[in-house]
PDB file of N, CA and C in Angstrom:
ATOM      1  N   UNK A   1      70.009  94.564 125.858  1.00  0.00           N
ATOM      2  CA  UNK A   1      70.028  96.019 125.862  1.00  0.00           C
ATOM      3  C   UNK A   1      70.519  96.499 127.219  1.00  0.00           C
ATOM      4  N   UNK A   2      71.488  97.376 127.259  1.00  0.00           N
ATOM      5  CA  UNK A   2      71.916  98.056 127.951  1.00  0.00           C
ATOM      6  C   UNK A   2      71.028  98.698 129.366  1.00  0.00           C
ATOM      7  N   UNK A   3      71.041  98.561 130.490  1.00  0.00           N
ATOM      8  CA  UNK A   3      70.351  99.221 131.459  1.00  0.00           C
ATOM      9  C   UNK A   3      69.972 100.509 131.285  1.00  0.00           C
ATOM     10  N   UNK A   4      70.476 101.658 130.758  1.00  0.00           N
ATOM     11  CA  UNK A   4      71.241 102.943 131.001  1.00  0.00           C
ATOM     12  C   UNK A   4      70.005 102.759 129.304  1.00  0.00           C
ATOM     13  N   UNK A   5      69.947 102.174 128.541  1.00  0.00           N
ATOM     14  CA  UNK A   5      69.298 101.698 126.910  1.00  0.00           C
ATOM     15  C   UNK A   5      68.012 102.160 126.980  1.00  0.00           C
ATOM     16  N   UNK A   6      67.894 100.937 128.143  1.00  0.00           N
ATOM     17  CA  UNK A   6      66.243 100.913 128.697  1.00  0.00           C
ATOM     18  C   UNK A   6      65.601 101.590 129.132  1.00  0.00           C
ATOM     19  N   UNK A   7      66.257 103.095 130.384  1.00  0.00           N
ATOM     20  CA  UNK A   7      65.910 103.968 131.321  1.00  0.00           C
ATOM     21  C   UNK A   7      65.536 104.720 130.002  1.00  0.00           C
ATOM     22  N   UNK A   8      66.413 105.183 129.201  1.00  0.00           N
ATOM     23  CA  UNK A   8      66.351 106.146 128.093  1.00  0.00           C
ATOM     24  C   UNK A   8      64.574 105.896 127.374  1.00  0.00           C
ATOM     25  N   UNK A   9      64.363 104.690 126.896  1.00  0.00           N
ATOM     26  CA  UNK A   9      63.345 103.991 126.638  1.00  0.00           C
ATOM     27  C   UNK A   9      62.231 104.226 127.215  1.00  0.00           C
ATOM     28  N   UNK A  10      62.183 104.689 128.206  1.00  0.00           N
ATOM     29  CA  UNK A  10      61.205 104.369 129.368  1.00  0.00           C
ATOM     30  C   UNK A  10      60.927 105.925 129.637  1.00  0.00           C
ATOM     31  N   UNK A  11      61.903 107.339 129.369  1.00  0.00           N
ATOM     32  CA  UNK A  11      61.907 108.032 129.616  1.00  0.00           C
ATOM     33  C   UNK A  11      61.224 108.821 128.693  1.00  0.00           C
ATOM     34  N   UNK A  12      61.598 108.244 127.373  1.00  0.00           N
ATOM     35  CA  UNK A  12      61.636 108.930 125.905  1.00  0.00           C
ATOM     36  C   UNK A  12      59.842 109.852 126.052  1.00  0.00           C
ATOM     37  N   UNK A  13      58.869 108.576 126.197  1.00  0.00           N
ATOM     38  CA  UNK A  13      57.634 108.707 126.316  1.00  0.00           C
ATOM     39  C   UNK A  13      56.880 109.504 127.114  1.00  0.00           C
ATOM     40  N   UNK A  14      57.571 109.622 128.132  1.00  0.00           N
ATOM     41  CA  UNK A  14      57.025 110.741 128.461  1.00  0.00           C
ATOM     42  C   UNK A  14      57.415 112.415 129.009  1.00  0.00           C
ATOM     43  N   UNK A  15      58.268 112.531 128.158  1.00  0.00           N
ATOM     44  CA  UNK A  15      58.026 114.009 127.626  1.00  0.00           C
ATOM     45  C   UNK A  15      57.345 114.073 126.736  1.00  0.00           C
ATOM     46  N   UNK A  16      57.081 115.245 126.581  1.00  0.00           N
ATOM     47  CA  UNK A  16      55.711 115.704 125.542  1.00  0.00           C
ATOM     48  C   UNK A  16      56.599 116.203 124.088  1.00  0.00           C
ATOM     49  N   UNK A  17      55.940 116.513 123.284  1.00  0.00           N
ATOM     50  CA  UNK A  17      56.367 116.775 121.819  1.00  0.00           C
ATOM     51  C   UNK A  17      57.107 117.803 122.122  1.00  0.00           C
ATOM     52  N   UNK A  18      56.941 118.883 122.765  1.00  0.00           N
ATOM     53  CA  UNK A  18      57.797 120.017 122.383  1.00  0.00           C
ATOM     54  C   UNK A  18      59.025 119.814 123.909  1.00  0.00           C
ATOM     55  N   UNK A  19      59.138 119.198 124.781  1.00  0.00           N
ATOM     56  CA  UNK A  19      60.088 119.055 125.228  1.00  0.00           C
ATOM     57  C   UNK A  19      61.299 117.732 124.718  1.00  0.00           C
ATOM     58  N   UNK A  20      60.449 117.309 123.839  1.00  0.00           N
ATOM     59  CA  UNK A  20      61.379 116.276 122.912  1.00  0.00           C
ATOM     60  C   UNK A  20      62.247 117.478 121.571  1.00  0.00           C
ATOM     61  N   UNK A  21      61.169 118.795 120.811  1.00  0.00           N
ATOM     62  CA  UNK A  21      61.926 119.461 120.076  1.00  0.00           C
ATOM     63  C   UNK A  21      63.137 120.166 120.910  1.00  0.00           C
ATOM     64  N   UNK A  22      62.708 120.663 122.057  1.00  0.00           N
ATOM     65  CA  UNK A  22      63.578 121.455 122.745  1.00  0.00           C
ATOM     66  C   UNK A  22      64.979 120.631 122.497  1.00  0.00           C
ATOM     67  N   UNK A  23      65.107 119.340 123.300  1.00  0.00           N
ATOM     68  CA  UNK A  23      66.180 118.474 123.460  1.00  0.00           C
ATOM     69  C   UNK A  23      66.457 118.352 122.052  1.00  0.00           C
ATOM     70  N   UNK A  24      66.091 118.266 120.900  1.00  0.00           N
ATOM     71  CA  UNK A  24      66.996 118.393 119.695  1.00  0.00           C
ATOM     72  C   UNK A  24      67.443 119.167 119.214  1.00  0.00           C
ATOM     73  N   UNK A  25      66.544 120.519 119.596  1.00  0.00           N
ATOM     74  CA  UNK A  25      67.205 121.879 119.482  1.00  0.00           C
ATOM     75  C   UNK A  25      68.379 122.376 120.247  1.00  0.00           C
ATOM     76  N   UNK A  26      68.412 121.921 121.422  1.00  0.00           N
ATOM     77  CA  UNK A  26      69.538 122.113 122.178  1.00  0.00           C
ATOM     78  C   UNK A  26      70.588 120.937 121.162  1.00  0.00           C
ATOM     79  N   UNK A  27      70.427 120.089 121.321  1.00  0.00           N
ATOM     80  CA  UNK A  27      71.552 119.052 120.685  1.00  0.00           C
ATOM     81  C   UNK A  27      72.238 119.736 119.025  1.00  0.00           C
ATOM     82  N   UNK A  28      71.273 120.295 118.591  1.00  0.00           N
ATOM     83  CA  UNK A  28      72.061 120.709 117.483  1.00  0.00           C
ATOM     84  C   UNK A  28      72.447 122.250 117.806  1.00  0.00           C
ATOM     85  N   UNK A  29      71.852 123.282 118.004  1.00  0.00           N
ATOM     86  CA  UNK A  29      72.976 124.276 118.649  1.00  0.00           C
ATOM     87  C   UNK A  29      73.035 124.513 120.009  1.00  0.00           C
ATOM     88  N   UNK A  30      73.134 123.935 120.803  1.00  0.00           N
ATOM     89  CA  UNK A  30      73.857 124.058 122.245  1.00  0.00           C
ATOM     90  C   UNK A  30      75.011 123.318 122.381  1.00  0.00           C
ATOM     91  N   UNK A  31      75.821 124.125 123.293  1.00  0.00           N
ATOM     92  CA  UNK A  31      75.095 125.095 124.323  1.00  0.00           C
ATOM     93  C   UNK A  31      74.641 126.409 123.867  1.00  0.00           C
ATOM     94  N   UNK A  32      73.460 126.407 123.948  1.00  0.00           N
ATOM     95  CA  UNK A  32      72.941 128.060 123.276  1.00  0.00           C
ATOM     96  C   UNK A  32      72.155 128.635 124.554  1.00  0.00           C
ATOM     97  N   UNK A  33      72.059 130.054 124.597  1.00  0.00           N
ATOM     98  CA  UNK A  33      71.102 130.775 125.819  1.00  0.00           C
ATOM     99  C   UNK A  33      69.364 130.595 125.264  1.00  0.00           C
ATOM    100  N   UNK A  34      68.804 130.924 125.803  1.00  0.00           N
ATOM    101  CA  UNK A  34      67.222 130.277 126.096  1.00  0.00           C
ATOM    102  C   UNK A  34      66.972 131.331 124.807  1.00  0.00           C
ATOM    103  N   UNK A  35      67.141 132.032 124.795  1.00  0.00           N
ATOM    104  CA  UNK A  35      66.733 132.781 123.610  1.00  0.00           C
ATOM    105  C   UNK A  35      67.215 132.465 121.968  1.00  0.00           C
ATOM    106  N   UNK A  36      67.867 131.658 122.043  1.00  0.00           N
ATOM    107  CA  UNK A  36      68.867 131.139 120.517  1.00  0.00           C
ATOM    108  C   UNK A  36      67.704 130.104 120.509  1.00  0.00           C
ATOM    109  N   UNK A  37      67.195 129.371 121.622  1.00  0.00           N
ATOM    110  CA  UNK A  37      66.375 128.412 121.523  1.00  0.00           C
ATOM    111  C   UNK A  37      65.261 128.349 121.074  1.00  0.00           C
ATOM    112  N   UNK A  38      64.721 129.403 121.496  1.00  0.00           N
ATOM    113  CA  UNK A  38      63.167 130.299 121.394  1.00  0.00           C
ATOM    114  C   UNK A  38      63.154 130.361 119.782  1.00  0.00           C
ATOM    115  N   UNK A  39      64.214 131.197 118.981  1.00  0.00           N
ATOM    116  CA  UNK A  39      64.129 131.628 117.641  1.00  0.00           C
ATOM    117  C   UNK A  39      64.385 130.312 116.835  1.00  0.00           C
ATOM    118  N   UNK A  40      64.945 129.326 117.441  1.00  0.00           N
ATOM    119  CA  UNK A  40      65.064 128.027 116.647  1.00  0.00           C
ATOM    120  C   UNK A  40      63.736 127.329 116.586  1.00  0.00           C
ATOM    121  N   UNK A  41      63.068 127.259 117.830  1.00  0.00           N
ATOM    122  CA  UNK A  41      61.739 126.779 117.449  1.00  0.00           C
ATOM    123  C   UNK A  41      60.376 127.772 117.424  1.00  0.00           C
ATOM    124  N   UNK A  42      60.634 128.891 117.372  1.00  0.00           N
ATOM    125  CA  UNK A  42      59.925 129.869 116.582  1.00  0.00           C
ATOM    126  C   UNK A  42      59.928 129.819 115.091  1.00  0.00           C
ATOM    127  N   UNK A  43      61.079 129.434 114.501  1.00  0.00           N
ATOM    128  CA  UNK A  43      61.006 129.153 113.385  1.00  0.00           C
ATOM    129  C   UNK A  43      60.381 127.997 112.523  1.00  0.00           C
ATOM    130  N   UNK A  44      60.558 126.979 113.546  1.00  0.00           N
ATOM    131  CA  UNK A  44      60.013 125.184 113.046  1.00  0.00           C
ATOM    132  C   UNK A  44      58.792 125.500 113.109  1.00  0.00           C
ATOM    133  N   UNK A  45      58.428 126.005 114.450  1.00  0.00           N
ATOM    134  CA  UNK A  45      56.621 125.990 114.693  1.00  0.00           C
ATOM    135  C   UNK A  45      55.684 127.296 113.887  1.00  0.00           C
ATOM    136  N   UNK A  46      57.343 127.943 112.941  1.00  0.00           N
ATOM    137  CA  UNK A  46      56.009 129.402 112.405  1.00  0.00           C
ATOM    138  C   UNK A  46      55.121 129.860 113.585  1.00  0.00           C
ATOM    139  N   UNK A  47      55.215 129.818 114.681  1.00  0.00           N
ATOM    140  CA  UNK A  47      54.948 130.655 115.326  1.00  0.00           C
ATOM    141  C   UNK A  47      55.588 131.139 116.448  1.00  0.00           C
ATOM    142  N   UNK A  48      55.273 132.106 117.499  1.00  0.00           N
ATOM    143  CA  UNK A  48      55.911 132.851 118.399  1.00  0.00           C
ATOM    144  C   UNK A  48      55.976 131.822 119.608  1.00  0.00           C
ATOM    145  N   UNK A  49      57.198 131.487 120.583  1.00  0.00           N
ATOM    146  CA  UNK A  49      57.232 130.269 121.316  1.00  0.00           C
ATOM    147  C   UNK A  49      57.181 131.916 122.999  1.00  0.00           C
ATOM    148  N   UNK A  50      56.479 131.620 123.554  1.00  0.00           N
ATOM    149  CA  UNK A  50      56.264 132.397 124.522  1.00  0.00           C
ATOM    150  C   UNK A  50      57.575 131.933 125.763  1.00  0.00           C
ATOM    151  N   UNK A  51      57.672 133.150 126.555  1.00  0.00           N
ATOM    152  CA  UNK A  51      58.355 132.660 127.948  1.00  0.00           C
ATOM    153  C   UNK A  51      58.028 131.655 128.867  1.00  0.00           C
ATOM    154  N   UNK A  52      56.492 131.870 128.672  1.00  0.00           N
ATOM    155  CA  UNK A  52      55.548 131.132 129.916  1.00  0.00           C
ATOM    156  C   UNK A  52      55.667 129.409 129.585  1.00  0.00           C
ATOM    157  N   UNK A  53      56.085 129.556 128.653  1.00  0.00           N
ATOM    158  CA  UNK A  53      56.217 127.945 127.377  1.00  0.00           C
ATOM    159  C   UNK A  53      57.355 127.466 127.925  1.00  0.00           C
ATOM    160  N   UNK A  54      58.285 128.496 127.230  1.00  0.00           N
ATOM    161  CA  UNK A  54      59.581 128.167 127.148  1.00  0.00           C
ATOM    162  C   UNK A  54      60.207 127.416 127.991  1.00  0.00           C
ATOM    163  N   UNK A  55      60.269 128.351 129.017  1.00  0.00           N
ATOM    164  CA  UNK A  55      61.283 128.611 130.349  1.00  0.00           C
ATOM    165  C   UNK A  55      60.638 127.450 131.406  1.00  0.00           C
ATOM    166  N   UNK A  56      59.605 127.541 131.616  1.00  0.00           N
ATOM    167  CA  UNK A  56      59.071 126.007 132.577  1.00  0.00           C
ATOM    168  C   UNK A  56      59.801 124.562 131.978  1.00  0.00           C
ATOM    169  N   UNK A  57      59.510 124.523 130.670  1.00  0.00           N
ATOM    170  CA  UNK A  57      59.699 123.006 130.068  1.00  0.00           C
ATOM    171  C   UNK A  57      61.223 122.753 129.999  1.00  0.00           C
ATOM    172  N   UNK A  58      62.014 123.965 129.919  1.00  0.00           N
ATOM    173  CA  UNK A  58      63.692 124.010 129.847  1.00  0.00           C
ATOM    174  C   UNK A  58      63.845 123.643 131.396  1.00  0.00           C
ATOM    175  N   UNK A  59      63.409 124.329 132.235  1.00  0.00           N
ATOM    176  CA  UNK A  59      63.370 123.885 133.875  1.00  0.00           C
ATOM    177  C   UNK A  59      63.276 122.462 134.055  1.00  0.00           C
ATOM    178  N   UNK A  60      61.936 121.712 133.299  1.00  0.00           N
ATOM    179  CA  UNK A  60      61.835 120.346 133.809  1.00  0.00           C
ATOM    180  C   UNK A  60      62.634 119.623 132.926  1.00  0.00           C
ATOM    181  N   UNK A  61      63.460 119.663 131.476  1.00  0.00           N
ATOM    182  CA  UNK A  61      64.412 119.258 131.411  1.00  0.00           C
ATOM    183  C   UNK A  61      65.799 119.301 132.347  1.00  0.00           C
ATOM    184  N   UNK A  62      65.651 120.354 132.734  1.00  0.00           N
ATOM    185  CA  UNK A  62      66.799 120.440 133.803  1.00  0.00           C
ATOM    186  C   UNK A  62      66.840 119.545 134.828  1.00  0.00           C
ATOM    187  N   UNK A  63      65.595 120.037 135.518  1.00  0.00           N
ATOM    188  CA  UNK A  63      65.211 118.869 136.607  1.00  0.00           C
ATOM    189  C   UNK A  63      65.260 117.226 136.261  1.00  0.00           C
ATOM    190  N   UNK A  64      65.147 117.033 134.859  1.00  0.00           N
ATOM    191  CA  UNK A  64      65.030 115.633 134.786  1.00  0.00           C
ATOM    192  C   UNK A  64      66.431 114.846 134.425  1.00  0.00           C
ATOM    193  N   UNK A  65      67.240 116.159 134.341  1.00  0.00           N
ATOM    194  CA  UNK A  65      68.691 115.782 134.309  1.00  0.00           C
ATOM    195  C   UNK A  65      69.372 115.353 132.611  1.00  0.00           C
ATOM    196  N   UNK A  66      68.175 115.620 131.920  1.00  0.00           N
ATOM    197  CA  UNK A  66      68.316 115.710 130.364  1.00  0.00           C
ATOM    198  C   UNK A  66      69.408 116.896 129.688  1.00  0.00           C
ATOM    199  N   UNK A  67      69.025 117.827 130.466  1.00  0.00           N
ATOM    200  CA  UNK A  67      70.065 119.312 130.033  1.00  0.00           C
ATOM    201  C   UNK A  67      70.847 119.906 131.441  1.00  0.00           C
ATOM    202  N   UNK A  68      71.493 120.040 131.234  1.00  0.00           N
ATOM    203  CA  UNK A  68      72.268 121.250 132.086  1.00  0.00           C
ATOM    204  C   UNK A  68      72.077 122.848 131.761  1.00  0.00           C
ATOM    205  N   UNK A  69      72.090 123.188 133.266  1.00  0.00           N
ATOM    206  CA  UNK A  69      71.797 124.788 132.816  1.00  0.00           C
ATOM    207  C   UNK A  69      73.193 125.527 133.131  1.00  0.00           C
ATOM    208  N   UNK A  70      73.621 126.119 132.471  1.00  0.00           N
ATOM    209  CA  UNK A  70      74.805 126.851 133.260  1.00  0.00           C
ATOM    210  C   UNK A  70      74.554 128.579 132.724  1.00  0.00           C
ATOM    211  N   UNK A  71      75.697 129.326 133.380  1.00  0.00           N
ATOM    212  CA  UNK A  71      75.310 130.801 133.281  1.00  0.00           C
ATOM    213  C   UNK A  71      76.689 131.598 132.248  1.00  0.00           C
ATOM    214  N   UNK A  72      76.385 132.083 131.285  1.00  0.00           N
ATOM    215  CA  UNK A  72      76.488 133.024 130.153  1.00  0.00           C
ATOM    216  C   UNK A  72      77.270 134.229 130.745  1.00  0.00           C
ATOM    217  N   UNK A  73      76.613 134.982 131.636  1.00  0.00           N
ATOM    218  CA  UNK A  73      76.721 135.999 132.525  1.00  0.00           C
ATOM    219  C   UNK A  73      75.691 136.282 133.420  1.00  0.00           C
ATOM    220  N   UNK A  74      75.684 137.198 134.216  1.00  0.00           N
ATOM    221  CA  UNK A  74      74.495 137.597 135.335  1.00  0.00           C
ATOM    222  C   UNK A  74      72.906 137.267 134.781  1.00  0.00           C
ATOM    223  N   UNK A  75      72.563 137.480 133.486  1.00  0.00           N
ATOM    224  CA  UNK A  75      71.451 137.875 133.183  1.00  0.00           C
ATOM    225  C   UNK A  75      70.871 136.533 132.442  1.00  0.00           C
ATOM    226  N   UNK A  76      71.924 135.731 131.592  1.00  0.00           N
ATOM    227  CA  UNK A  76      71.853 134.676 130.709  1.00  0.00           C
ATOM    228  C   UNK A  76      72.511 133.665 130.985  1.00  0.00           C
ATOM    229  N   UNK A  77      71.126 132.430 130.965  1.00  0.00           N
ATOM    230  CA  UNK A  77      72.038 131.328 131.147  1.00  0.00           C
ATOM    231  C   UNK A  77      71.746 130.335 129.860  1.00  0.00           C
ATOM    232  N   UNK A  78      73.184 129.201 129.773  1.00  0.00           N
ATOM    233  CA  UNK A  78      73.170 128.422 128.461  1.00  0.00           C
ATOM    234  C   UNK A  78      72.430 127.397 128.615  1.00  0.00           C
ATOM    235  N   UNK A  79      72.287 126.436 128.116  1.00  0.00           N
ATOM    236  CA  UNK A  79      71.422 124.921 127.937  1.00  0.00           C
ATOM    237  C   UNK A  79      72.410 123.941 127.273  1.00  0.00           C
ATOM    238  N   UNK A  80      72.681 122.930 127.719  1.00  0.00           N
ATOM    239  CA  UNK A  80      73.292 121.907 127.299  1.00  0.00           C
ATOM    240  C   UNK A  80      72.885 120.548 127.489  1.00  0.00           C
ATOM    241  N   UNK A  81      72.770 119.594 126.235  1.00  0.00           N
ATOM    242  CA  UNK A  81      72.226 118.535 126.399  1.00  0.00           C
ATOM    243  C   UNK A  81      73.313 117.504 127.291  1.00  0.00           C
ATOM    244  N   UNK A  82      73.053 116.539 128.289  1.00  0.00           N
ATOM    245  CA  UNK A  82      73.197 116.053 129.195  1.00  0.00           C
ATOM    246  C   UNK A  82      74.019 114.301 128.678  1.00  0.00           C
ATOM    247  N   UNK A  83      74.512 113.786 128.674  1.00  0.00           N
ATOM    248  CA  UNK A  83      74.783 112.547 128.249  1.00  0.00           C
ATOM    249  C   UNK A  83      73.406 111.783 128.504  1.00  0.00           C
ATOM    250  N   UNK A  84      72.437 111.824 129.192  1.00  0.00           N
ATOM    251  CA  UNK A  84      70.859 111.084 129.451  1.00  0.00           C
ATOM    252  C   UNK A  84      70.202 111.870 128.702  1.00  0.00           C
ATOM    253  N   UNK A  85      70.249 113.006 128.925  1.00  0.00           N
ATOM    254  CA  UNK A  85      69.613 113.697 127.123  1.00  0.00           C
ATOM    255  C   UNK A  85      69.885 113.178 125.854  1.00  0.00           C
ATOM    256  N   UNK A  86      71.385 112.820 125.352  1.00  0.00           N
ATOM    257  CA  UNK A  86      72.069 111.964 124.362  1.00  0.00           C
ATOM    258  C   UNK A  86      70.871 110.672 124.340  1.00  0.00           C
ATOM    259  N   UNK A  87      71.052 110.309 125.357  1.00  0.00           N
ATOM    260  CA  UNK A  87      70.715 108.726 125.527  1.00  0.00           C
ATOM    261  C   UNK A  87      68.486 109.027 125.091  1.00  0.00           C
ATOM    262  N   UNK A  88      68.287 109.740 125.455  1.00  0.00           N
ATOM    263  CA  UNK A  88      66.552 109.771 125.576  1.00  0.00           C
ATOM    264  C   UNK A  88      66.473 110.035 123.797  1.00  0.00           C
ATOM    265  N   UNK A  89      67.431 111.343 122.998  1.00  0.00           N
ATOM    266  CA  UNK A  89      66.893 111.339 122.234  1.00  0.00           C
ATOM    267  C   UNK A  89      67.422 110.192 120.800  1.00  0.00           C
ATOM    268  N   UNK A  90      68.778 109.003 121.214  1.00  0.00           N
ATOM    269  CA  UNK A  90      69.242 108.300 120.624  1.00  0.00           C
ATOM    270  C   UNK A  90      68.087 107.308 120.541  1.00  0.00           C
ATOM    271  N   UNK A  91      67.272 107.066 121.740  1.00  0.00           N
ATOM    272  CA  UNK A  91      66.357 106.043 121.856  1.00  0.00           C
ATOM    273  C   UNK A  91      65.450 106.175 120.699  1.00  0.00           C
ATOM    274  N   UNK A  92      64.472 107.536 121.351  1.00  0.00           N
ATOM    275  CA  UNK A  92      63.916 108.269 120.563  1.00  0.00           C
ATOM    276  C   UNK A  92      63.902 108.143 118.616  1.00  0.00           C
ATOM    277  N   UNK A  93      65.068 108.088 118.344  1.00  0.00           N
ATOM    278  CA  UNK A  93      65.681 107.948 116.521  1.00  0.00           C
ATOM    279  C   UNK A  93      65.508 106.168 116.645  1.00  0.00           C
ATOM    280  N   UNK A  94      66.231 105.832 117.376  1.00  0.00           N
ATOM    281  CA  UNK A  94      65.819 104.174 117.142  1.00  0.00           C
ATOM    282  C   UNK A  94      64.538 103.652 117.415  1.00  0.00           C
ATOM    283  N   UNK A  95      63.860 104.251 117.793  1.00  0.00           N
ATOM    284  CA  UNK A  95      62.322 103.908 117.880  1.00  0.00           C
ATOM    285  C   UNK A  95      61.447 104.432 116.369  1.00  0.00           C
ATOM    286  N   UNK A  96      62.140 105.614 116.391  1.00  0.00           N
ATOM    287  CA  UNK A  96      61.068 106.239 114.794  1.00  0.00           C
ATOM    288  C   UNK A  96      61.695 105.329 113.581  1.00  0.00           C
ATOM    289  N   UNK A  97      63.264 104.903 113.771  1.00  0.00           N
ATOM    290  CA  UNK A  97      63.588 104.250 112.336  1.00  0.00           C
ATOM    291  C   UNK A  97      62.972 102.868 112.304  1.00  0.00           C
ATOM    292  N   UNK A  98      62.585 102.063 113.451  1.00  0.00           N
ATOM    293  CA  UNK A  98      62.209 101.362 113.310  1.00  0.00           C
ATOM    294  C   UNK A  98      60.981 100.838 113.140  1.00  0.00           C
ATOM    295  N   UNK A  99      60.001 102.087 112.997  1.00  0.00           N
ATOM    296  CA  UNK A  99      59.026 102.138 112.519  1.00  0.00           C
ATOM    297  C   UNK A  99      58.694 102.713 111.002  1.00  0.00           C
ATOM    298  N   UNK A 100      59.561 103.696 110.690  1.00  0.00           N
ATOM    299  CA  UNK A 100      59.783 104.298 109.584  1.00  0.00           C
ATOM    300  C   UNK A 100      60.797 103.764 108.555  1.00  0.00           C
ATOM    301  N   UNK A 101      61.445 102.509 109.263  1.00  0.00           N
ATOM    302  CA  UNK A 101      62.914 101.682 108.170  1.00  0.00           C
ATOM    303  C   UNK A 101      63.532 102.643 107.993  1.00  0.00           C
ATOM    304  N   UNK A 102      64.086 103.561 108.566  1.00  0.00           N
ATOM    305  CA  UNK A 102      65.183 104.197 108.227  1.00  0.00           C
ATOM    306  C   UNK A 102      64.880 105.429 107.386  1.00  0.00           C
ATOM    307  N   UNK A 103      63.170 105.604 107.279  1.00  0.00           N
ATOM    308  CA  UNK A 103      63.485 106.703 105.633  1.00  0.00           C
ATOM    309  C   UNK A 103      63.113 107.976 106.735  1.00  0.00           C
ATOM    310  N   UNK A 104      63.575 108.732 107.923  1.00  0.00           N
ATOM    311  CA  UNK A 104      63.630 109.104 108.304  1.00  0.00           C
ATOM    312  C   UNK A 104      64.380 110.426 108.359  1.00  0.00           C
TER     313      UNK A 104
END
């Protein structure tokens, strides 16, 4: 396995559940602004995803080099999953199919 395989591996675990949805939410519509994000998993979780939630855990994806943040305009900025984002949540699917055989 790949070095770059393993880090991913090692990383996967510890983010928490909803900074693992975030990173799939970004992967399927990002680059989207923090708010496209919010209503995507406002919707999964049936409930209201707060700022105080939001916006920290998008930060420490940032910081962890999983997403990129870039800016929309003055007021809005986008989210984009990261090629090590790719890699955390590829791990991530090969870990659940191989517990789940694929019926995933």
């Amino acid at each position: 396995m790949a070095q770059a395989d393993r880090s991913a591996m090692r990383a996967a675990p510890n983010l928490t559940a909803f900074q693992r949805d975030l990173l799939f939410v970004i992967a399927s519509i990002g680059p989207a602004k923090g708010l496209a994000v919010k209503e995507e998993l406002s919707d999964y979780y049936a409930a209201e995803i707060n700022h105080g939630r939001l916006y920290p855990n998008l930060d420490t994806l940032v910081d962890s080099g999983y997403v990129e943040k870039g800016q929309m305009d003055k007021r809005t900025n986008s989210y984009e999953l990261t090629p090590a984002g790719e890699r955390v949540l590829e791990s991530r699917r090969q870990w659940e199919t191989e517990r789940f055989g694929g019926d995933v």
